[in-house]
N, C-alpha and C. Protein backbone atom coordinates (compact mmCIF):
# COMPACT_ATOMS: atom_id res chain seq x y z
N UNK A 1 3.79 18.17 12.86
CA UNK A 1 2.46 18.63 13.14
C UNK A 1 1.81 17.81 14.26
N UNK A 2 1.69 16.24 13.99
CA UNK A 2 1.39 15.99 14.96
C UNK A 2 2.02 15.89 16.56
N UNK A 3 3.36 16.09 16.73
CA UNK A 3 3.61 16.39 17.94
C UNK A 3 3.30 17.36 18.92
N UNK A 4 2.77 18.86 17.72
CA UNK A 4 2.45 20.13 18.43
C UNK A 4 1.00 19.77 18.51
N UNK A 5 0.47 19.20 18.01
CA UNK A 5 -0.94 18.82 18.66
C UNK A 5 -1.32 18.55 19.65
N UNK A 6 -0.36 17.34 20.25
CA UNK A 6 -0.44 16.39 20.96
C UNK A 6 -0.42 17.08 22.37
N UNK A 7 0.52 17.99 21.74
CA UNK A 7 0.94 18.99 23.11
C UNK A 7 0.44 20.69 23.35
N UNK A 8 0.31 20.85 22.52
CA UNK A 8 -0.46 22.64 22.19
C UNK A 8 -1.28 22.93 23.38
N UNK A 9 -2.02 21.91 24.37
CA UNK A 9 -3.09 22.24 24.96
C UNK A 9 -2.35 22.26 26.58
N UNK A 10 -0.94 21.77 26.44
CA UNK A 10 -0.72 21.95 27.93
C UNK A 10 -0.01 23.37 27.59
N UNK A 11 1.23 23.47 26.37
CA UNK A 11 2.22 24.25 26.58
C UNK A 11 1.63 25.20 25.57
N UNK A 12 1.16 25.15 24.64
CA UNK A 12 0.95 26.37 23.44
C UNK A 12 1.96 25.99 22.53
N UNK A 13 1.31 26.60 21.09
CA UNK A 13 1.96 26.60 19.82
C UNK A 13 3.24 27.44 20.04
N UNK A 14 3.14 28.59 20.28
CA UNK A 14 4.54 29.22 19.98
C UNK A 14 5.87 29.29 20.68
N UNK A 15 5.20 28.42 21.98
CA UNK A 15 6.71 27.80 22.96
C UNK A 15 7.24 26.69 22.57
N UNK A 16 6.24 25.76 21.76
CA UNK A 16 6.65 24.53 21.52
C UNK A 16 7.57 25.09 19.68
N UNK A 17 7.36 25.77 19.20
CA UNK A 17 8.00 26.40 17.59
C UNK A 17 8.82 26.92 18.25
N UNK A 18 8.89 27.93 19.43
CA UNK A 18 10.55 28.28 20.01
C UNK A 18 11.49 27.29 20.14
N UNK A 19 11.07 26.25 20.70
CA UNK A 19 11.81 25.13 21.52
C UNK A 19 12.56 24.33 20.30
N UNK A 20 11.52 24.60 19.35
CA UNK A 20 11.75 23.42 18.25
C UNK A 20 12.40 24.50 17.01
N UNK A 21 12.64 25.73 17.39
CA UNK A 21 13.10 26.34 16.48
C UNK A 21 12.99 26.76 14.83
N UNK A 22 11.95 26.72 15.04
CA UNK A 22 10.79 27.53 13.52
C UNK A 22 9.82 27.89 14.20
N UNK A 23 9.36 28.70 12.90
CA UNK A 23 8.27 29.80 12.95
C UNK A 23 7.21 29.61 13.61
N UNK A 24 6.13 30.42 13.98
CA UNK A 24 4.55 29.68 14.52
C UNK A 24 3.84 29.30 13.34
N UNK A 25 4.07 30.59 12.21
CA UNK A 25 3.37 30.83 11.19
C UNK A 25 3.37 29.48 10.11
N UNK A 26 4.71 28.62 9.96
CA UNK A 26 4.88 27.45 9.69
C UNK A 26 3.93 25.84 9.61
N UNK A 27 3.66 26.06 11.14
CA UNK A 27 2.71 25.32 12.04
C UNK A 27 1.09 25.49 11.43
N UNK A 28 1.05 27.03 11.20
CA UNK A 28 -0.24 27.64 11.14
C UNK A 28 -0.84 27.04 9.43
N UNK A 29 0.28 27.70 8.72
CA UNK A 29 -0.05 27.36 7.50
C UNK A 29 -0.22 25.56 6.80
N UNK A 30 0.36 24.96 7.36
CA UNK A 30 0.82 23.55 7.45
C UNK A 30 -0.61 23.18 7.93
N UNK A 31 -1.14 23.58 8.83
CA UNK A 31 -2.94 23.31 9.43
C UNK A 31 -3.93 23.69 8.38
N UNK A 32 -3.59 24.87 7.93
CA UNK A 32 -4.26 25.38 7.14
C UNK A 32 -4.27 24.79 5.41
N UNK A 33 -3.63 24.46 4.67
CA UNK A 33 -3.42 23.86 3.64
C UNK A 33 -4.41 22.77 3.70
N UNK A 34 -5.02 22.55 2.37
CA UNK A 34 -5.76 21.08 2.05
C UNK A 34 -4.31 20.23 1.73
N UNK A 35 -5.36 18.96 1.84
CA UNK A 35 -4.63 18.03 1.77
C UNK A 35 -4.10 17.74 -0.21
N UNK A 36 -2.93 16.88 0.35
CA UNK A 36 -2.18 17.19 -1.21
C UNK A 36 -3.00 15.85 -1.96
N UNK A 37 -2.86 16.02 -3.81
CA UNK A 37 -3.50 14.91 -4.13
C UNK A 37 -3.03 13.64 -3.91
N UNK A 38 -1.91 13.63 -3.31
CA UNK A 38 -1.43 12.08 -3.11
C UNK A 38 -2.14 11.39 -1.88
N UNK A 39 -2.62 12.49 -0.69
CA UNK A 39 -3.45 12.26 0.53
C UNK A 39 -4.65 11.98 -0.09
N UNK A 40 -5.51 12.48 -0.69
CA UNK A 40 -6.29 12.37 -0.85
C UNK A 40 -6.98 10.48 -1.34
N UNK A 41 -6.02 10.27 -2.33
CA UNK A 41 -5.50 9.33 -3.33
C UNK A 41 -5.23 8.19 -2.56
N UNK A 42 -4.33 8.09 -1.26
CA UNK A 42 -4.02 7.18 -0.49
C UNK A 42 -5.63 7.43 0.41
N UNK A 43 -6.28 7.50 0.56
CA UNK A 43 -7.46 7.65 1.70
C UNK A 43 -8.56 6.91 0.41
N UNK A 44 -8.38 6.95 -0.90
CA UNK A 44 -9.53 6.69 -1.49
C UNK A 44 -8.93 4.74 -1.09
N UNK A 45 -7.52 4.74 -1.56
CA UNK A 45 -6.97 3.32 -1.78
C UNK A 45 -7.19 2.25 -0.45
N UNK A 46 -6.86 3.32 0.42
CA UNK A 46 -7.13 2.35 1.47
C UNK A 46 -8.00 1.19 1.77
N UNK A 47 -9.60 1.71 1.82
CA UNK A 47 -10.35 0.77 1.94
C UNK A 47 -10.41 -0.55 0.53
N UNK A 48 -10.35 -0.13 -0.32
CA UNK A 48 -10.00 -0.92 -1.30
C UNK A 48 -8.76 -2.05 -0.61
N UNK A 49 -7.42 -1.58 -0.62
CA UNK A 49 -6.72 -2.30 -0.38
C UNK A 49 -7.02 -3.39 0.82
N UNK A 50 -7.59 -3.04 1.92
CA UNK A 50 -8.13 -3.36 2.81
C UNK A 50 -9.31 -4.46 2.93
N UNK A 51 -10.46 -4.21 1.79
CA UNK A 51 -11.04 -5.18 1.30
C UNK A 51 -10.13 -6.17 0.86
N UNK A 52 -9.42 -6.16 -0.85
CA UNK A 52 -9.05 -6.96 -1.49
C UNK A 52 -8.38 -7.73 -0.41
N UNK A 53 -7.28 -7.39 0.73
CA UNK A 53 -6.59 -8.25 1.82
C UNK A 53 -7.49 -9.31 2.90
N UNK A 54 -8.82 -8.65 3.01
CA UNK A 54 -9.78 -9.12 3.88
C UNK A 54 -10.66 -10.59 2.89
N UNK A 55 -11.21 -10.39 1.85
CA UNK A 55 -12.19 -11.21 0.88
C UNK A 55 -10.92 -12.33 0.19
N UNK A 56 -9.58 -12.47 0.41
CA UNK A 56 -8.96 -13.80 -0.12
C UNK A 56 -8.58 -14.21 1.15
N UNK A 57 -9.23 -15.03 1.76
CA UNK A 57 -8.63 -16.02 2.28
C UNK A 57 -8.17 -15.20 4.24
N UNK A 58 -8.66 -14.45 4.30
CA UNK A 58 -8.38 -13.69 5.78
C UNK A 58 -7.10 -13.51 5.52
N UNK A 59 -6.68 -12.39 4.75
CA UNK A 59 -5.23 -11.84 4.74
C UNK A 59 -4.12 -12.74 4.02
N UNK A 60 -4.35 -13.28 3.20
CA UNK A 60 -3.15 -14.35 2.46
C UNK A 60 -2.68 -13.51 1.62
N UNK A 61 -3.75 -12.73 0.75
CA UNK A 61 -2.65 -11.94 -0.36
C UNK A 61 -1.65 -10.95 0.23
N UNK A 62 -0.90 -10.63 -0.47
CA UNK A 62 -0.01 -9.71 -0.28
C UNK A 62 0.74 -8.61 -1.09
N UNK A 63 1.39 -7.61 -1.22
CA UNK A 63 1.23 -6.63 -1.83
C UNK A 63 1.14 -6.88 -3.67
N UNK A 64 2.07 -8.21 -3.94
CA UNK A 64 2.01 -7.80 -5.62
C UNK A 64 0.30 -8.80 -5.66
N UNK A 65 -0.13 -9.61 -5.03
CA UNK A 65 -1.06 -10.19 -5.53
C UNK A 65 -2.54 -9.23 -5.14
N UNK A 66 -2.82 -8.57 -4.49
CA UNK A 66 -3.38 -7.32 -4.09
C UNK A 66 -3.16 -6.32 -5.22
N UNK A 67 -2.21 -6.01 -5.77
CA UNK A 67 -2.05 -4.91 -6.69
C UNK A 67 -2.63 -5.76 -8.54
N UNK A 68 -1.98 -6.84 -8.10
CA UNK A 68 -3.03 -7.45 -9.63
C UNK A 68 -4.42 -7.69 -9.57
N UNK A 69 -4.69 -8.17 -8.32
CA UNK A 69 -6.49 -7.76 -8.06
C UNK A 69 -6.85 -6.13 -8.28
N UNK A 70 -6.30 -6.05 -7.79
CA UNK A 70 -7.10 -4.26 -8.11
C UNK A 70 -6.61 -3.29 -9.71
N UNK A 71 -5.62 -4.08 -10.31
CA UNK A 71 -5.79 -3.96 -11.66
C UNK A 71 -6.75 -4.87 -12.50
N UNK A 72 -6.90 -5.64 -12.06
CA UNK A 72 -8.52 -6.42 -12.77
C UNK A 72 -9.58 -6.32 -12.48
N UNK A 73 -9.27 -5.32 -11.30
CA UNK A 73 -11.05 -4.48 -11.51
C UNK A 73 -11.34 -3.02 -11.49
N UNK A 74 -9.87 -2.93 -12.10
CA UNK A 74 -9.86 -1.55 -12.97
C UNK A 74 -9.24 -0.18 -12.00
N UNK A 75 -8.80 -0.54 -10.95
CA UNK A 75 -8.03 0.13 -10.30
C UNK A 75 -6.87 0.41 -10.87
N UNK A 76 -6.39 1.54 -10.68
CA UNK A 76 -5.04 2.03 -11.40
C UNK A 76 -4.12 2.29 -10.67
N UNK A 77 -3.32 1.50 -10.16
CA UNK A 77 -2.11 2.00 -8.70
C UNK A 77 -1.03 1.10 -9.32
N UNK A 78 0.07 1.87 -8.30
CA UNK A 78 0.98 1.29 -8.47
C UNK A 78 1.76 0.11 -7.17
N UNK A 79 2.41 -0.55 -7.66
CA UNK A 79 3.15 -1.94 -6.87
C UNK A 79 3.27 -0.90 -5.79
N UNK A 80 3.92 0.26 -6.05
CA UNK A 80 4.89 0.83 -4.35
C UNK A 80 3.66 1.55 -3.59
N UNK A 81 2.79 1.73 -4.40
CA UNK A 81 1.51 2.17 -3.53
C UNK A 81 1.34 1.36 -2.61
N UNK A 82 0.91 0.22 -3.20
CA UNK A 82 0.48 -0.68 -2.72
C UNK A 82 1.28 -1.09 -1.72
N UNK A 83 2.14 -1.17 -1.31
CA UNK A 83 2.86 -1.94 -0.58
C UNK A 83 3.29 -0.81 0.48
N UNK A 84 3.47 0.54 0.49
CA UNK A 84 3.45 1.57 1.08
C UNK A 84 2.37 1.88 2.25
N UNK A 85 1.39 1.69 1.36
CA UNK A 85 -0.07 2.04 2.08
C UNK A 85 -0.59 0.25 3.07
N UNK A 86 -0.17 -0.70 2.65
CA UNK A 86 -0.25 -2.06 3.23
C UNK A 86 1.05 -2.03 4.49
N UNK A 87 2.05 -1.02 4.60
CA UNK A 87 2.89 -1.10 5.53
C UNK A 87 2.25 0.16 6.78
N UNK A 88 1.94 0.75 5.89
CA UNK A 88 1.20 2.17 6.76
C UNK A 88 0.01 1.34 8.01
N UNK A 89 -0.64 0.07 7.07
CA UNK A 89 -1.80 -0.21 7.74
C UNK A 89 -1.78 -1.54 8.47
N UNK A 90 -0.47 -2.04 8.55
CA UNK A 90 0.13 -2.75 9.37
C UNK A 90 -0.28 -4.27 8.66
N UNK A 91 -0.43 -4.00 7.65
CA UNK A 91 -1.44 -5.72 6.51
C UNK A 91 0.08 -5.98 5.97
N UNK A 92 0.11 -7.65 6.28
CA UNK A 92 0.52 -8.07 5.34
C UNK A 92 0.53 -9.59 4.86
N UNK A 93 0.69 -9.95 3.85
CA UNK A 93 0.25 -11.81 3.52
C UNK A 93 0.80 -12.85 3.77
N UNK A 94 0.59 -13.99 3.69
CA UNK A 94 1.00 -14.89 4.52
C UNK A 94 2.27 -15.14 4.25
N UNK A 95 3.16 -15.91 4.85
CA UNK A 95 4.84 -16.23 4.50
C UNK A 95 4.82 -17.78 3.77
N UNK A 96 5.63 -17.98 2.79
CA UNK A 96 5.89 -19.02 3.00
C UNK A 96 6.69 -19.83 3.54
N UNK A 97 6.78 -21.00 3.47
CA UNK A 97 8.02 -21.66 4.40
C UNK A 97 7.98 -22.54 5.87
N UNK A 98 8.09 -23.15 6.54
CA UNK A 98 8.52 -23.77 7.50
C UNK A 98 8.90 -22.39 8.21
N UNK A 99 7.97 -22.83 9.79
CA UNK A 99 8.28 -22.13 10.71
C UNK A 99 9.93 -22.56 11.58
N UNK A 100 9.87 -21.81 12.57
CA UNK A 100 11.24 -21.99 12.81
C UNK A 100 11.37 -23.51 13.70
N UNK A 101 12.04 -23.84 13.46
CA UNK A 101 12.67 -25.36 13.97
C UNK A 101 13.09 -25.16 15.33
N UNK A 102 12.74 -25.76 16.34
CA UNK A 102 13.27 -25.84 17.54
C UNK A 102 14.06 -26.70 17.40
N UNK A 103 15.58 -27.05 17.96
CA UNK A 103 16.19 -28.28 17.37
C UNK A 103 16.51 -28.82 18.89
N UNK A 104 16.65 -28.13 20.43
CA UNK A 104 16.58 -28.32 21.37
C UNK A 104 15.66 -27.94 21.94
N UNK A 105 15.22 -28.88 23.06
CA UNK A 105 14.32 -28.45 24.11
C UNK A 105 15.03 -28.26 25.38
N UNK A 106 15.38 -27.61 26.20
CA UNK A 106 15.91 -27.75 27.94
C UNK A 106 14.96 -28.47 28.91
N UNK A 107 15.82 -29.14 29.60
CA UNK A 107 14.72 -29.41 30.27
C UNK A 107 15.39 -28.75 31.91
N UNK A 108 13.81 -28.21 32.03
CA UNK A 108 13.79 -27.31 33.18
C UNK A 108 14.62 -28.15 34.97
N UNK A 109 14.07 -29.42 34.84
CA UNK A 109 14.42 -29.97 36.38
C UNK A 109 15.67 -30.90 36.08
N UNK A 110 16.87 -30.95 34.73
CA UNK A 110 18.17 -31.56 34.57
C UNK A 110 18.85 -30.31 35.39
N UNK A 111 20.15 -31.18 35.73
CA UNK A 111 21.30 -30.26 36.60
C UNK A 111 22.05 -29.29 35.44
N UNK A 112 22.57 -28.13 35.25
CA UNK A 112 22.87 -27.84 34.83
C UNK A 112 24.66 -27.73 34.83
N UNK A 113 25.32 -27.74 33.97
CA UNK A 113 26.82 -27.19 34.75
C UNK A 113 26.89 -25.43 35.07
N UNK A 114 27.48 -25.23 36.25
CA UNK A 114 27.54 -23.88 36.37
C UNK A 114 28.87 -22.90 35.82
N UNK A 115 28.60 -21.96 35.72
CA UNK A 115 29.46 -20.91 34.44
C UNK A 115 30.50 -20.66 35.57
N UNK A 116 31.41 -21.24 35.28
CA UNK A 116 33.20 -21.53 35.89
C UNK A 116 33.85 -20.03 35.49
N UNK A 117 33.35 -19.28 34.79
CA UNK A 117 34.24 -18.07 34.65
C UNK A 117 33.21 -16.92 34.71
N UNK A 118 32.27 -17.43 35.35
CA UNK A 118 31.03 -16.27 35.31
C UNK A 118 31.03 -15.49 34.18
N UNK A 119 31.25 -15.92 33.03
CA UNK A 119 30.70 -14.73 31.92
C UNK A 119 32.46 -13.43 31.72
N UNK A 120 33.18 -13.97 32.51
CA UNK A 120 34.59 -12.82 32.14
C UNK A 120 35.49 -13.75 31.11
N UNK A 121 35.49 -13.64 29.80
CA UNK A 121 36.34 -14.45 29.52
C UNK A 121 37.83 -14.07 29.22
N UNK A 122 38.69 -13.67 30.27
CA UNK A 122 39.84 -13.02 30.60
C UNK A 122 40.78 -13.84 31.58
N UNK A 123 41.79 -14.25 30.77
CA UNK A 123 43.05 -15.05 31.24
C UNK A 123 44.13 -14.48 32.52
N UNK A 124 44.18 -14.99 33.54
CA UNK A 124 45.46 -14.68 34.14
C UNK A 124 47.09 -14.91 33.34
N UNK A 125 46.99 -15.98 32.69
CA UNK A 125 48.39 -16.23 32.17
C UNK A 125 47.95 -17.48 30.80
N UNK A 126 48.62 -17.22 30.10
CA UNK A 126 48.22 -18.56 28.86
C UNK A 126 47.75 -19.66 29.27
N UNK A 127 47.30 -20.56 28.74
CA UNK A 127 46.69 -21.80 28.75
C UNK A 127 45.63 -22.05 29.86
N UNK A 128 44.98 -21.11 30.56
CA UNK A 128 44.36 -21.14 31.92
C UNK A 128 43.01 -21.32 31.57
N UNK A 129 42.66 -20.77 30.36
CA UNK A 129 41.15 -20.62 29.79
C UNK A 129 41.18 -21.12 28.57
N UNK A 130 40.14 -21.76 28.39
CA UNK A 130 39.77 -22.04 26.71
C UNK A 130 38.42 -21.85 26.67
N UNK A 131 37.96 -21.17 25.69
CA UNK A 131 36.41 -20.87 25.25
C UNK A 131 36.12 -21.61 23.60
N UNK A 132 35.17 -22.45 24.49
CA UNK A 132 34.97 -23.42 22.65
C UNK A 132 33.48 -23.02 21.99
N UNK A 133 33.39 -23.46 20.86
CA UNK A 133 32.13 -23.05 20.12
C UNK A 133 31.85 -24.20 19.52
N UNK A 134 30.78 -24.73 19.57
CA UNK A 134 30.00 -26.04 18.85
C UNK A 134 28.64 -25.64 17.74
N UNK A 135 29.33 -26.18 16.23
CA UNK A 135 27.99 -26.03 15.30
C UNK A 135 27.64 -27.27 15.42
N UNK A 136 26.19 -27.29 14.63
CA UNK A 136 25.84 -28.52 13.95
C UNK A 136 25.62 -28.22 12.83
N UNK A 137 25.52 -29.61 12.06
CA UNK A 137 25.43 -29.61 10.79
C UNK A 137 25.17 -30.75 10.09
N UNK A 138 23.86 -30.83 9.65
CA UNK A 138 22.71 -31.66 9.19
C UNK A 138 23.41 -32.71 8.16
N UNK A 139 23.32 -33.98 8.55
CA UNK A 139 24.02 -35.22 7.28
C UNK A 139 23.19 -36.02 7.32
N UNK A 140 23.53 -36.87 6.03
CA UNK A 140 23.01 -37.89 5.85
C UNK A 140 22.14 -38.65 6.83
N UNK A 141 22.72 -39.11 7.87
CA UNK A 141 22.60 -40.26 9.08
C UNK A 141 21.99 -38.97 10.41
N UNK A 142 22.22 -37.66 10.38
CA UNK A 142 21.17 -36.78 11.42
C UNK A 142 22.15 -35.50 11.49
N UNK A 143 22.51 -35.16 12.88
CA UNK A 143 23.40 -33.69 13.12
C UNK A 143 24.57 -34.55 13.83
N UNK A 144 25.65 -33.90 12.64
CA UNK A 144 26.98 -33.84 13.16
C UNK A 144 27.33 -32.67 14.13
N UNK A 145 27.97 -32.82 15.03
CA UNK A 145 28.73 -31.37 15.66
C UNK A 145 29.87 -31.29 15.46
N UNK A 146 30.24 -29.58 14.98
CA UNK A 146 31.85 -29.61 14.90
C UNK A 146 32.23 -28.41 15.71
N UNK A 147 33.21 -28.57 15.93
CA UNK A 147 33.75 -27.09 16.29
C UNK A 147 34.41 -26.01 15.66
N UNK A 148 33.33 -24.75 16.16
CA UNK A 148 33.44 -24.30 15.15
C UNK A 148 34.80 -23.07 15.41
N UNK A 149 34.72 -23.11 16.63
CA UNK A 149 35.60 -22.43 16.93
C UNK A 149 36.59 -22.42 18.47
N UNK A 150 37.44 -22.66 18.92
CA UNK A 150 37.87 -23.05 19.91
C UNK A 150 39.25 -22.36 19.95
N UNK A 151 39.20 -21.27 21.16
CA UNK A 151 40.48 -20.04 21.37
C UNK A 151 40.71 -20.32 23.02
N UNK A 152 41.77 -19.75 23.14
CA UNK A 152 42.59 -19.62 24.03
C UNK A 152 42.30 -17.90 24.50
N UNK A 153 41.63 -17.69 25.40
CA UNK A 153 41.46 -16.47 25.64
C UNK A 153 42.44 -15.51 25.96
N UNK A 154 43.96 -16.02 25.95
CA UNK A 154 45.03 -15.08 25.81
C UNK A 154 45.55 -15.04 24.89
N UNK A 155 46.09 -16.15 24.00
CA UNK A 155 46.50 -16.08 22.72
C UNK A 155 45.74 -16.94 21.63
N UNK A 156 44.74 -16.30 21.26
CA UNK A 156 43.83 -17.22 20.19
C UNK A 156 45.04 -17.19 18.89
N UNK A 157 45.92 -16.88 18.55
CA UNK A 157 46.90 -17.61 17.58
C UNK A 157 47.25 -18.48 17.65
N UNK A 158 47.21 -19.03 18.64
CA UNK A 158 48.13 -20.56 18.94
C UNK A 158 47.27 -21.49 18.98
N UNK A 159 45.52 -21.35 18.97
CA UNK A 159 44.74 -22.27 18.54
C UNK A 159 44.72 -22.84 17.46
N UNK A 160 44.95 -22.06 16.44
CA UNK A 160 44.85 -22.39 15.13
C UNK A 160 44.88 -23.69 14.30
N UNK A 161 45.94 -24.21 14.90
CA UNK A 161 46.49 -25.52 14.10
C UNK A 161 45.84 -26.48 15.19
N UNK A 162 45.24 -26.17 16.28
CA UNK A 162 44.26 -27.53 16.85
C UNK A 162 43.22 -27.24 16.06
N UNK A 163 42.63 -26.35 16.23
CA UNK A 163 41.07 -26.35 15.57
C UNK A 163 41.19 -26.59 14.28
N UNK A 164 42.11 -26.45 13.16
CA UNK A 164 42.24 -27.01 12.13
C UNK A 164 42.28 -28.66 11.88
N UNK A 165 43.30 -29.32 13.21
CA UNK A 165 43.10 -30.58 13.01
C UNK A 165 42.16 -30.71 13.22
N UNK A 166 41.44 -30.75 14.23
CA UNK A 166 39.83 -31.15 14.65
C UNK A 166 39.06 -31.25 13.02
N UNK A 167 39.07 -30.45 12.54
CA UNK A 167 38.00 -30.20 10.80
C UNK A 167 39.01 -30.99 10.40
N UNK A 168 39.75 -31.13 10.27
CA UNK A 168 40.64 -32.07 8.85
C UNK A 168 40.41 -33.86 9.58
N UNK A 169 40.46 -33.97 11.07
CA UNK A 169 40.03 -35.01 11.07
C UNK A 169 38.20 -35.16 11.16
N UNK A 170 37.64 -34.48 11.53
CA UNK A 170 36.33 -34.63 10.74
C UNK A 170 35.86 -34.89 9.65
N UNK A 171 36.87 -34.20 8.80
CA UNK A 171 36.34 -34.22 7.40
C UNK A 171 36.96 -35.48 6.47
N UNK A 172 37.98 -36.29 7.20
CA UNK A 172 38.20 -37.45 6.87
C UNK A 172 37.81 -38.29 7.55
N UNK A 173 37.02 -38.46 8.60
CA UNK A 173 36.38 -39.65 9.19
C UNK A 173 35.27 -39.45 8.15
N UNK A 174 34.04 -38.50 8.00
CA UNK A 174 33.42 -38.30 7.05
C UNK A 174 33.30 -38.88 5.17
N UNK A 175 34.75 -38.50 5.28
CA UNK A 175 34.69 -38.87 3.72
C UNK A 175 35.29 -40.62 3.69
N UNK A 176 36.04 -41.18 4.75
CA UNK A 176 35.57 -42.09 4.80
C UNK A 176 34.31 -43.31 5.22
N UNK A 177 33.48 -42.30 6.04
CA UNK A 177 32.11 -42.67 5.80
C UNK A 177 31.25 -42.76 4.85
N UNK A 178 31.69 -41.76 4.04
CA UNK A 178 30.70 -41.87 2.13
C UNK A 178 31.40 -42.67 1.92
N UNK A 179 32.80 -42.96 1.64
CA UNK A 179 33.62 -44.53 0.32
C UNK A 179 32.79 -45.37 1.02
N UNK A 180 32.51 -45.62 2.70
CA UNK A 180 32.00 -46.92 2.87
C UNK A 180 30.44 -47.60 2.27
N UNK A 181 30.11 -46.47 2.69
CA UNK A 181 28.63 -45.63 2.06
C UNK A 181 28.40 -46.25 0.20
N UNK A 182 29.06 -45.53 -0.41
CA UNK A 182 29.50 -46.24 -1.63
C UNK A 182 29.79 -47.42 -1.91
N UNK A 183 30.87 -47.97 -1.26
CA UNK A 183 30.87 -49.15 -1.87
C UNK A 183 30.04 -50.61 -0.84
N UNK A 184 29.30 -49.92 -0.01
CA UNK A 184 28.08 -51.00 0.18
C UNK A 184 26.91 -50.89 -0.50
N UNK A 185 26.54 -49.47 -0.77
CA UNK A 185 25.64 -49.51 -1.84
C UNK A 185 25.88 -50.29 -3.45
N UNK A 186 26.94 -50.46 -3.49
CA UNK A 186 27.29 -50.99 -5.40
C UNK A 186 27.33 -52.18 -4.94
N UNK A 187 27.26 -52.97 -3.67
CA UNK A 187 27.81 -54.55 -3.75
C UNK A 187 26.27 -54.97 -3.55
N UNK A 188 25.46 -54.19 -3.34
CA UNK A 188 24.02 -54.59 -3.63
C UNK A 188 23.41 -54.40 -4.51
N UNK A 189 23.60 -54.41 -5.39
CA UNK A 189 23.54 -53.85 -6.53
C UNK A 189 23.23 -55.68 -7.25
């Protein structure tokens, strides 16, 4: 409906129902009909919902704490109303949590290294290319980096057993960093 509205006044109703392939009469009756009781129902809720989101706190509640306010003052809706009609009206309550962590900054005037394969990562012959991947991962003492992944852009099978050592010796320099860890903590003791 609302698209033939939008447009009825350049092209007309019954070119735009050709085009779109149904009736005019469709269009007509669809205009003509009152609204159903669920329209009606969502138009009473609105401003309600709209208050209760506005009077705590400039928008903190959110759909289930909004729907228990308006059952304690005798409103009768339901959770998916609520949260239906709060998505319709673009409301919603605050998040919790920690925003996102920047964990690097760039800095704009350091040299950068320049991209040696421009972005193709496609081998002439084995061993010519390697494409590596670096995680981090938060310990005790700050961020470890490991790798997380490191291929051979012609035959990433034959990486396998390096990038495995790499983690197996990580993960034993590591675990001999906790025994040390351990047993300096017990001799102070």
């Amino acid at each position: 409906m609302r698209y033939i509205d939008a447009r009825k006044g350049r092209w007309g109703v019954e070119p735009i129902c050709r085009a779109l392939q149904f009736a005019p009469s469709t269009y007509y009756d669809a205009t003509a009909r009152p609204p159903s009781a669920r329209q009606l129902r969502d138009e009473i809720l609105k401003p309600e919902i709209l208050r209760v989101h506005q009077s705590n706190c400039d928008g903190v509640y959110g759909a289930k704490k909004i729907w228990k306010q308006l059952h304690r003052e005798g409103i009768d809706v339901a959770n998916c109303t609520v949260r239906r009609l709060m998505r319709a009206e673009g409301l919603s309550g605050a998040r919790r949590g920690r925003a996102f962590k920047v964990t690097t900054v760039a800095d704009e005037h350091q040299h950068r290294p320049s991209d040696l394969v421009d972005r193709q990562f496609v081998a002439s012959a084995p061993n010519r290319l390697w494409v590596a991947d670096l995680t981090y991962v938060k310990t005790h003492t700050g961020w470890t980096y490991v790798p997380s992944s490191s291929t051979s852009s012609v035959a990433p099978s034959l990486v396998g057993r390096h990038r495995r050592r790499c983690v197996v010796t990580w993960r034993s320099t590591h675990s001999r960093w906790r025994s040390t860890r351990a047993t300096t903590a017990t001799s102070r003791r």
